[in-house]
Protein backbone atom coordinates (compact mmCIF):
# COMPACT_ATOMS: atom_id res chain seq x y z
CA UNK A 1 0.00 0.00 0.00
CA UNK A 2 1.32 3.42 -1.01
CA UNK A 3 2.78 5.52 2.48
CA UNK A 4 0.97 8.35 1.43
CA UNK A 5 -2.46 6.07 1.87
CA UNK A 6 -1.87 4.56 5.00
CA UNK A 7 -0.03 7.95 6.61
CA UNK A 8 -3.71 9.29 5.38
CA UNK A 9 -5.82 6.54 6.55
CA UNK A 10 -4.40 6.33 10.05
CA UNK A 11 -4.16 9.50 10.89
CA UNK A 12 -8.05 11.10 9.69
CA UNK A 13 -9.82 8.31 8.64
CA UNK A 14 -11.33 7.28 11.88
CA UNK A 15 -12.87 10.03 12.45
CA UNK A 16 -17.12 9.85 12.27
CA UNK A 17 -18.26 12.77 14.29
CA UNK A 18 -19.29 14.71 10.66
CA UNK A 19 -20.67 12.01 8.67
CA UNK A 20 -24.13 12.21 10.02
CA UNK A 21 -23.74 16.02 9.57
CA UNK A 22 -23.26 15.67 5.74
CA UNK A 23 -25.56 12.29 5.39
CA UNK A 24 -28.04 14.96 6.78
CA UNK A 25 -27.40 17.56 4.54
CA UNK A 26 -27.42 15.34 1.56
CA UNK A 27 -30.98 14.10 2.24
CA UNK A 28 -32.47 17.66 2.02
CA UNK A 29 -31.16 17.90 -1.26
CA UNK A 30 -33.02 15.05 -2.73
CA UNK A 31 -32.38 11.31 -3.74
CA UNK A 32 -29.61 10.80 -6.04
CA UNK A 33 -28.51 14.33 -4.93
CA UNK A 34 -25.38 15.16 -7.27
CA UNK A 35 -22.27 16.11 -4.70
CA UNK A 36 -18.93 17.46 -4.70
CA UNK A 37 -16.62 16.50 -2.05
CA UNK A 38 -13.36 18.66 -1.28
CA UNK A 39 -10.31 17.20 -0.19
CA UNK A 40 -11.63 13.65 -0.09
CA UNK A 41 -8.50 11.94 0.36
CA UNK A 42 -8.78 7.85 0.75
CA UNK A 43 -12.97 8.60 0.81
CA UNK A 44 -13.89 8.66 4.26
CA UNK A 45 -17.25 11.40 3.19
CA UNK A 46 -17.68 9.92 -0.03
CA UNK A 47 -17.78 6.64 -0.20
CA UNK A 48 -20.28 7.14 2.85
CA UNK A 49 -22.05 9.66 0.58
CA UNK A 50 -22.38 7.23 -2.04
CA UNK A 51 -23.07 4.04 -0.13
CA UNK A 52 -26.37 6.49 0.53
CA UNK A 53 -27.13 6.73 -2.81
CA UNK A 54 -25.84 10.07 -3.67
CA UNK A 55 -23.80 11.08 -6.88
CA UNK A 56 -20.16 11.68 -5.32
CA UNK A 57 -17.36 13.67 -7.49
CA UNK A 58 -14.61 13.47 -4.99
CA UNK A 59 -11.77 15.91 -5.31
CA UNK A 60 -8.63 16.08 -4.14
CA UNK A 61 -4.91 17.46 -4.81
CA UNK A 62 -3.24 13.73 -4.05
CA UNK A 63 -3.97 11.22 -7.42
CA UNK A 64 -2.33 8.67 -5.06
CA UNK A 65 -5.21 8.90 -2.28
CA UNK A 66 -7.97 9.32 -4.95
CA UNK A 67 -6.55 5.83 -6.44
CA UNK A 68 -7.27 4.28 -3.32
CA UNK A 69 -10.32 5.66 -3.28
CA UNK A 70 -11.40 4.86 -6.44
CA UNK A 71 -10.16 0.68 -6.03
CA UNK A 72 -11.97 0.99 -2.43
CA UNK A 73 -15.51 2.26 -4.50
CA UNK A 74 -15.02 -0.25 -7.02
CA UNK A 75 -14.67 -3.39 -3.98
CA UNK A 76 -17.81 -2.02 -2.84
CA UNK A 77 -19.86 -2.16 -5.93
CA UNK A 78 -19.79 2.02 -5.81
CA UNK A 79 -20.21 4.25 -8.76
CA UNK A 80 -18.38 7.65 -7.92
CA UNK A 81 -16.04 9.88 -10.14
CA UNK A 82 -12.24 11.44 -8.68
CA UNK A 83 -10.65 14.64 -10.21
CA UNK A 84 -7.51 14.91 -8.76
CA UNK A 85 -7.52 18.78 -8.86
CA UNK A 86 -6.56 21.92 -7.40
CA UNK A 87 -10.37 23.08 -5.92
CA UNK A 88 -9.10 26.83 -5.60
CA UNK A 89 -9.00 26.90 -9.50
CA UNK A 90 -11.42 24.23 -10.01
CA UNK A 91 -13.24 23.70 -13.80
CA UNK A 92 -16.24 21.21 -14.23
CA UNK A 93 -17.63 22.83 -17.77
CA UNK A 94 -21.12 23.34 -17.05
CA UNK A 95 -21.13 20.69 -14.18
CA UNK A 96 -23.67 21.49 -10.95
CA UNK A 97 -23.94 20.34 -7.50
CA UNK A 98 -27.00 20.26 -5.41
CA UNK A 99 -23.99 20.22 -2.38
CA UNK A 100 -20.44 21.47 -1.77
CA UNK A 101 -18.70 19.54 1.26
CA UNK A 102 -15.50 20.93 2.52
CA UNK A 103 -14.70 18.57 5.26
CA UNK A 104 -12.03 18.60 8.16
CA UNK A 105 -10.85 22.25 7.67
CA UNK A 106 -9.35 21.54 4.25
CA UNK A 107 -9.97 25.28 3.70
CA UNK A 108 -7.76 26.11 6.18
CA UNK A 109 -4.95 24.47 4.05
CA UNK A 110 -5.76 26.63 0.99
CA UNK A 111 -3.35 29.39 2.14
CA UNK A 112 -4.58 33.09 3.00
CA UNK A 113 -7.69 34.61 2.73
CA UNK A 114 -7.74 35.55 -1.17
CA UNK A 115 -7.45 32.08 -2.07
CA UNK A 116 -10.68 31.16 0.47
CA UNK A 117 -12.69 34.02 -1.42
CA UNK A 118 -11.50 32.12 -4.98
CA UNK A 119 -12.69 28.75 -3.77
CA UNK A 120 -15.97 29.93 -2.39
CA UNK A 121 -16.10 31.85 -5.84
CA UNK A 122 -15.02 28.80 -7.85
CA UNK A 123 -17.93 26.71 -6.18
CA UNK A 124 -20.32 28.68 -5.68
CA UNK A 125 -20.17 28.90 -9.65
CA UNK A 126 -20.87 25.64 -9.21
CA UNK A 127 -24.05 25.24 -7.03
CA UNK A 128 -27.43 24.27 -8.61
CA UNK A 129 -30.18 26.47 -7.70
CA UNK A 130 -31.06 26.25 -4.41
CA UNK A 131 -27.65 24.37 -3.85
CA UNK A 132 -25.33 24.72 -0.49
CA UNK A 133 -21.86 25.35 -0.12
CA UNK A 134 -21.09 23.94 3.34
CA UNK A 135 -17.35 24.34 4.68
CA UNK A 136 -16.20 23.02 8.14
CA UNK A 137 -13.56 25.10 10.04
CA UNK A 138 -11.89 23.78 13.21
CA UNK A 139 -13.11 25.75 16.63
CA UNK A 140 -9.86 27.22 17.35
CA UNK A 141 -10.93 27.88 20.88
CA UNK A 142 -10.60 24.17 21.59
CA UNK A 143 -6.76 24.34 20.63
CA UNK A 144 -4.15 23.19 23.21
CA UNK A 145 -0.76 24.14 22.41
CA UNK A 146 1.51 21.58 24.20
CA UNK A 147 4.42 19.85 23.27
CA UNK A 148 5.06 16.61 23.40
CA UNK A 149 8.26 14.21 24.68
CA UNK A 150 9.54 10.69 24.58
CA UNK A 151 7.82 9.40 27.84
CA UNK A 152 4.72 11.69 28.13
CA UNK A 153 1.67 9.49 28.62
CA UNK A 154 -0.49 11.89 26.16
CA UNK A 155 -1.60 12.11 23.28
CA UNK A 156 -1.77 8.89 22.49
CA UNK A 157 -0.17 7.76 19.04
CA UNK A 158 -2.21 6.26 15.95
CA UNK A 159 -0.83 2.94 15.50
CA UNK A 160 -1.88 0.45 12.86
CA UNK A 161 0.58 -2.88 11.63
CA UNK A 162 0.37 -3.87 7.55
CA UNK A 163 2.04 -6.76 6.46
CA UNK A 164 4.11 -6.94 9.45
CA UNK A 165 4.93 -3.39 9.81
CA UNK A 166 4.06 -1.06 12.13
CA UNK A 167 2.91 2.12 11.09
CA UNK A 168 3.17 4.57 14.19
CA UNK A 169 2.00 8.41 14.06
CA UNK A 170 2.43 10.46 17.83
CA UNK A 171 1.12 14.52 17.76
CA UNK A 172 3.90 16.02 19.24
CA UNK A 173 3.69 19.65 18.91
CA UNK A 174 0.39 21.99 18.65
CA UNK A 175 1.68 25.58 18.62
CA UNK A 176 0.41 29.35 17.69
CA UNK A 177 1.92 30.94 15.18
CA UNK A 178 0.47 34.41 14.08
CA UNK A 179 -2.22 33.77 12.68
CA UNK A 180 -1.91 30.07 11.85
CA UNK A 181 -1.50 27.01 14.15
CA UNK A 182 0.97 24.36 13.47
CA UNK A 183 0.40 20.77 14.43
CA UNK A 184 3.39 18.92 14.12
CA UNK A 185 3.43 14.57 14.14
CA UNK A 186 6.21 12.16 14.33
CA UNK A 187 5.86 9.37 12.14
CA UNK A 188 7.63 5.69 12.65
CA UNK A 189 8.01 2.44 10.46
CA UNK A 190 9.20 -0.42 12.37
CA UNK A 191 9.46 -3.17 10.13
CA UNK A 192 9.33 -7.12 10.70
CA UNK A 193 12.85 -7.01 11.56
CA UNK A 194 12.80 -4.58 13.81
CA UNK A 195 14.47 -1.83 11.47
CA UNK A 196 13.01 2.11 12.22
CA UNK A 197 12.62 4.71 10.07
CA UNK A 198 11.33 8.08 11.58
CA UNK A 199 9.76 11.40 9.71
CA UNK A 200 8.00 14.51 10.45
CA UNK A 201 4.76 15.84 9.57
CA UNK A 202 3.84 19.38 9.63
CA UNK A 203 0.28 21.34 9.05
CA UNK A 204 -0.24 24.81 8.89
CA UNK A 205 -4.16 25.76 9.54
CA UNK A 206 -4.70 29.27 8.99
CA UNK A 207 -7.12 30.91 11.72
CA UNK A 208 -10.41 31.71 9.92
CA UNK A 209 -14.01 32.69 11.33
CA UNK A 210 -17.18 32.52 10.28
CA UNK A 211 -17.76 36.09 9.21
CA UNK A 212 -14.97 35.97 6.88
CA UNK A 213 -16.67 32.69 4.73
CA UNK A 214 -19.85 34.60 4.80
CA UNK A 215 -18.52 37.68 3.72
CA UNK A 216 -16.46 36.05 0.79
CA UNK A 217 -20.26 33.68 -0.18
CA UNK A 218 -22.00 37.03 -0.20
CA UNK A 219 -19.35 38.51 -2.94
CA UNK A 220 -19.87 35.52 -4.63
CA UNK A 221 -23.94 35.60 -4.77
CA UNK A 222 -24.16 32.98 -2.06
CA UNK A 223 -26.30 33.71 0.98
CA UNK A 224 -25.67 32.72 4.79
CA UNK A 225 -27.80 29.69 5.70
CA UNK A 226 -26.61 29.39 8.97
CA UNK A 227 -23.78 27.74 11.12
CA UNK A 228 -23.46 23.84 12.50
CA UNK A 229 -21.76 22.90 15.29
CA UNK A 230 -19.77 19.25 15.62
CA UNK A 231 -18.94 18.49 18.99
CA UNK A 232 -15.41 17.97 19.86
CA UNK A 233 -14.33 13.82 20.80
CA UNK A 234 -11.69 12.59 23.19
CA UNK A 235 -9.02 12.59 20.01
CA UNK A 236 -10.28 15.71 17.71
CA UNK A 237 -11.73 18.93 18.41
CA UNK A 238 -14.75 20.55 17.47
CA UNK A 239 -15.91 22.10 14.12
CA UNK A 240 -17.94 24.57 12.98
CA UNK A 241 -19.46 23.84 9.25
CA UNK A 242 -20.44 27.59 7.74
CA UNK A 243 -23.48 26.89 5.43
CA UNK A 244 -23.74 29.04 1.94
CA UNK A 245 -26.72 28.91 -0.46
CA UNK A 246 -27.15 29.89 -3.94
């Protein structure tokens, strides 16, 4: 299995707290709703989308997670499309969508505010009539910044073994950093002989509130419909999922 898949898979695909969130706002679009999922990654929104019935286009920067996506859809009996794409500069000809999902504060990866207000723009563009654009940002109150050594009981790491090696990822540094926060992971390989190999993962979120997605909707003919809270769980925090209509 490609690194980049399991690194992916271990570290976000256990997390549920938002599918019944987007299951949700799926079904008041309709049966067979048509919807676009941003930064899909291995599939854990769409192939739950489309094991619901729904019409899934997932997108996503990494062709190597959309692959696994794609082979997972097809052991399932799903029918879904992948666009591995850039969704700040995204072009599906006259393509609509009855829902936009931006899960797991992908937009807070997308890199300042001007390139927010051209996604929201680019999808928004679109929306069906009547369609929602609904983006989840992380509740930045809930941050912690810590940092984490060899020895410290918490957090706990995300372990997983594949074909007798063990994949190991521990969160060892949450920190503030203007107006960004940096999560930082340590990432380990111990193979079936006992050989290591060690790595580092970093993310930069960018800080970003609800005023400024409705602000940037509004300049792009979308209306506020509202915000949605998703309660925090023991290993992520809390969300906030800003709602835009057309």
């Amino acid at each position: 299995m490609n690194s980049q898949v399991v690194w992916h898979d271990l570290e976000c695909s256990g997390y549920e707290q938002d599918l019944p969130l987007w299951l949700e706002l799926a079904a008041k679009q309709g049966p067979g709703a048509r919807i676009l999922d941003v930064g899909a990654g291995t599939g854990r929104v769409s192939l739950a989308l489309a094991r619901s019935g729904y019409e899934v286009v997932a997108v996503d920067l990494a062709a190597e997670l959309l692959a696994a996506l794609a082979e997972r859809a097809r052991a399932d009996g799903l029918v879904l499309s992948t666009l591995a794409a850039d969704a700040r500069k995204l072009e599906l000809a006259d393509q609509q969508f009855a829902l936009c999902a931006v899960p797991m504060q992908t937009i807070q990866l997308f890199g300042g505010t001007r390139a927010r207000s051209e996604f929201i723009a680019v999808a928004g563009a679109h929306l069906r009539p009547g369609g929602v654009l609904a983006i989840a940002i992380a509740a930045t109150r809930d941050f912690e910044e810590f940092e984490w050594h060899d020895g410290d009981p918490f957090p706990l790491p995300d372990i997983i073994e594949i074909d007798g090696s063990v994949y190991c990822s521990q969160p060892t540094v949450v920190r503030k950093d203007g107006d960004s926060f940096v999560l930082e992971r340590r990432r380990e390989v111990i193979d079936a002989v006992g050989g290591r190999e060690q790595s580092q993962d970093v993310i930069v979120l960018d800080t970003v509130s609800v005023g400024e997605l409705e602000e940037a909707g509004q300049r792009a003919g979308l209306k506020p419909l509202g915000v949605r809270a998703i309660d925090p769980t023991a290993e992520h925090i809390g969300s906030q999922v800003v709602l835009l209509g057309r």
